[in-house]
Protein backbone atom coordinates (compact mmCIF):
# COMPACT_ATOMS: atom_id res chain seq x y z
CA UNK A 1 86.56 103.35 101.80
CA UNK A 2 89.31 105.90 101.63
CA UNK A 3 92.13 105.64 99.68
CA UNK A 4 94.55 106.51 102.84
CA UNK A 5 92.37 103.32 104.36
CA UNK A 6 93.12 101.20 101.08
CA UNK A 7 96.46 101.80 101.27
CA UNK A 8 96.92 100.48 105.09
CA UNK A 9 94.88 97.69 104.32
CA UNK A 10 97.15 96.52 101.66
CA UNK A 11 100.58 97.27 103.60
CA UNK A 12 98.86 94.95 106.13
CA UNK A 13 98.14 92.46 103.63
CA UNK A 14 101.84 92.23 102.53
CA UNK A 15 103.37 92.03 105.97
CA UNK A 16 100.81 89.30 106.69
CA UNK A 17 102.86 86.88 103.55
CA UNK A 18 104.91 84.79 105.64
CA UNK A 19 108.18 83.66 104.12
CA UNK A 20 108.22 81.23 101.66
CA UNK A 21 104.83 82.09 100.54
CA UNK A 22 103.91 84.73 97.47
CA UNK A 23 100.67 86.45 96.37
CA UNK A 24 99.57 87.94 93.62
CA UNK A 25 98.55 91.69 93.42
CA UNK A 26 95.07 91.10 92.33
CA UNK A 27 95.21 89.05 95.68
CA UNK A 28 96.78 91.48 97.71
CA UNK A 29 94.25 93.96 96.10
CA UNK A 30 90.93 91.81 97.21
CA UNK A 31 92.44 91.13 100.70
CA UNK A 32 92.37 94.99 101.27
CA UNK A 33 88.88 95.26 99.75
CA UNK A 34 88.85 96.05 95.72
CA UNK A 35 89.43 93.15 93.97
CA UNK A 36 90.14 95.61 90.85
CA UNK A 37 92.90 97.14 92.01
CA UNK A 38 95.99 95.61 91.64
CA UNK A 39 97.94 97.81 89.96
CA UNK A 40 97.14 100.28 92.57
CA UNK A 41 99.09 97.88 94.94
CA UNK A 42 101.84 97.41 92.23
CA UNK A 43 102.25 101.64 93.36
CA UNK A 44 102.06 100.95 97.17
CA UNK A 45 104.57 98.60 96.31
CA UNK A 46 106.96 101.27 94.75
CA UNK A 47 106.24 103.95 96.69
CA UNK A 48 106.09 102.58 100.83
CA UNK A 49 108.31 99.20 100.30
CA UNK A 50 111.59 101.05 101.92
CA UNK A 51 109.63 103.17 104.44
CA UNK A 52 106.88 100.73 105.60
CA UNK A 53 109.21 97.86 105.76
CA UNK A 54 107.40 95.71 103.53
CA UNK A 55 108.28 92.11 102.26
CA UNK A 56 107.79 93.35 98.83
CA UNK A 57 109.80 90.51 97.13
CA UNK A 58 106.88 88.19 97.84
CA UNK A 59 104.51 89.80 95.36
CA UNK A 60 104.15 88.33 92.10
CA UNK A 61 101.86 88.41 89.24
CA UNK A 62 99.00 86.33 88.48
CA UNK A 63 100.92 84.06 86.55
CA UNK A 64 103.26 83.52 89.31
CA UNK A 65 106.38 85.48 87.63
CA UNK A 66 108.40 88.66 88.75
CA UNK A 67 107.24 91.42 87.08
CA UNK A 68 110.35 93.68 87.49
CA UNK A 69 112.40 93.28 84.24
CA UNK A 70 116.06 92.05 84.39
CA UNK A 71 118.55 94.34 85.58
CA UNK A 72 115.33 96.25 87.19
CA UNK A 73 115.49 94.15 90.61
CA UNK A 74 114.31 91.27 89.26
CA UNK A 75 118.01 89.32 90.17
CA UNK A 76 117.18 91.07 93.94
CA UNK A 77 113.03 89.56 94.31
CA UNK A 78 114.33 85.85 92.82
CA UNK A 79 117.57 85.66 95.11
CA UNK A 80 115.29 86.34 98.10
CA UNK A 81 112.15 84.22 97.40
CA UNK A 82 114.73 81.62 96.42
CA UNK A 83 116.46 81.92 99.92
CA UNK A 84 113.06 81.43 101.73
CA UNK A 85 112.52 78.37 99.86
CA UNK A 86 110.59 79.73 96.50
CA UNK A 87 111.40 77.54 93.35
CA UNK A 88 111.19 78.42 90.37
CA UNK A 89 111.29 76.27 87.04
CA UNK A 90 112.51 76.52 84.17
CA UNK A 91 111.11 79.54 82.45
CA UNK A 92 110.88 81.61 85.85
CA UNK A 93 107.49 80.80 87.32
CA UNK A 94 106.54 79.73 90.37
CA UNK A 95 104.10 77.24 90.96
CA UNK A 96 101.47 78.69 92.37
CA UNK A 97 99.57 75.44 93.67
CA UNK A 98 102.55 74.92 95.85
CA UNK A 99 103.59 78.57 96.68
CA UNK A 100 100.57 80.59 96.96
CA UNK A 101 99.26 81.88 100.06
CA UNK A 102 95.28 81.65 99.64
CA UNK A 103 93.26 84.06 101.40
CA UNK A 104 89.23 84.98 101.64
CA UNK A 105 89.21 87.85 99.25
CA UNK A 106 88.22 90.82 100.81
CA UNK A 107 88.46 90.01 104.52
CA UNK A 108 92.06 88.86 104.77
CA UNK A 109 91.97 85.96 106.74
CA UNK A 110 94.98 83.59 105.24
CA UNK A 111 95.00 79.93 104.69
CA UNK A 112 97.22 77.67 103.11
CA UNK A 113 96.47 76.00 99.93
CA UNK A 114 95.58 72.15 100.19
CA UNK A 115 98.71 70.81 98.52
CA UNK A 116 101.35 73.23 100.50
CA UNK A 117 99.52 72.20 103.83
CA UNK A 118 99.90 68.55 103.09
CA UNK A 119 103.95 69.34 102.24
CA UNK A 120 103.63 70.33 105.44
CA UNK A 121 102.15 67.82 107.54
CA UNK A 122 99.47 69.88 108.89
């Protein structure tokens, strides 16, 4: 695999995170083919968010927090996952069980996690 292909693979993955859904970068990183590369998609992140149009707010961590510090866009990502229905609690995290968008790691076919599918009467 190419780097050049890595890289498409994961701006795919991140246009494919509907609203009010996150994922994580080790996620995004094993929907585009190397589970070991997540910070590697914390870089496509920085460097093709503006230019590729991605929905970069919707990538969080593995413990379901922004990783941008305060004053660093952090007040930007909460403000818009909040507005697409995101919650956070107390100490900042998101609960992933409700929030996560699941995939099949390494092929990139989404589902949605049992408990958000049942929120949603499907």
């Amino acid at each position: 695999m190419t780097h050049q292909s890595f890289t498409i693979r994961v701006i795919e993955a991140i246009h494919s995170i509907p609203p009010g859904w996150v994922a994580t970068y080790g996620q995004i990183a094993g929907m585009a083919g190397n589970l070991r590369a997540a910070r590697q998609v914390a870089r496509i992140l920085h460097t093709c968010s503006h230019s590729e149009g991605l929905p970069w707010h919707r990538v969080v961590n593995r413990e379901g927090r922004i990783a941008l510090r305060v004053s660093q866009g952090y007040e930007d990502q909460k403000r818009l996952l909040e507005n697409e229905g995101v919650e956070f609690d107390g100490t900042g995290r998101i609960d992933l069980e409700r929030f996560l968008l699941g995939s099949d790691i390494g092929t990139g076919s989404g589902w949605v996690s049992e408990s958000k599918r049942d929120g949603l009467g499907l």
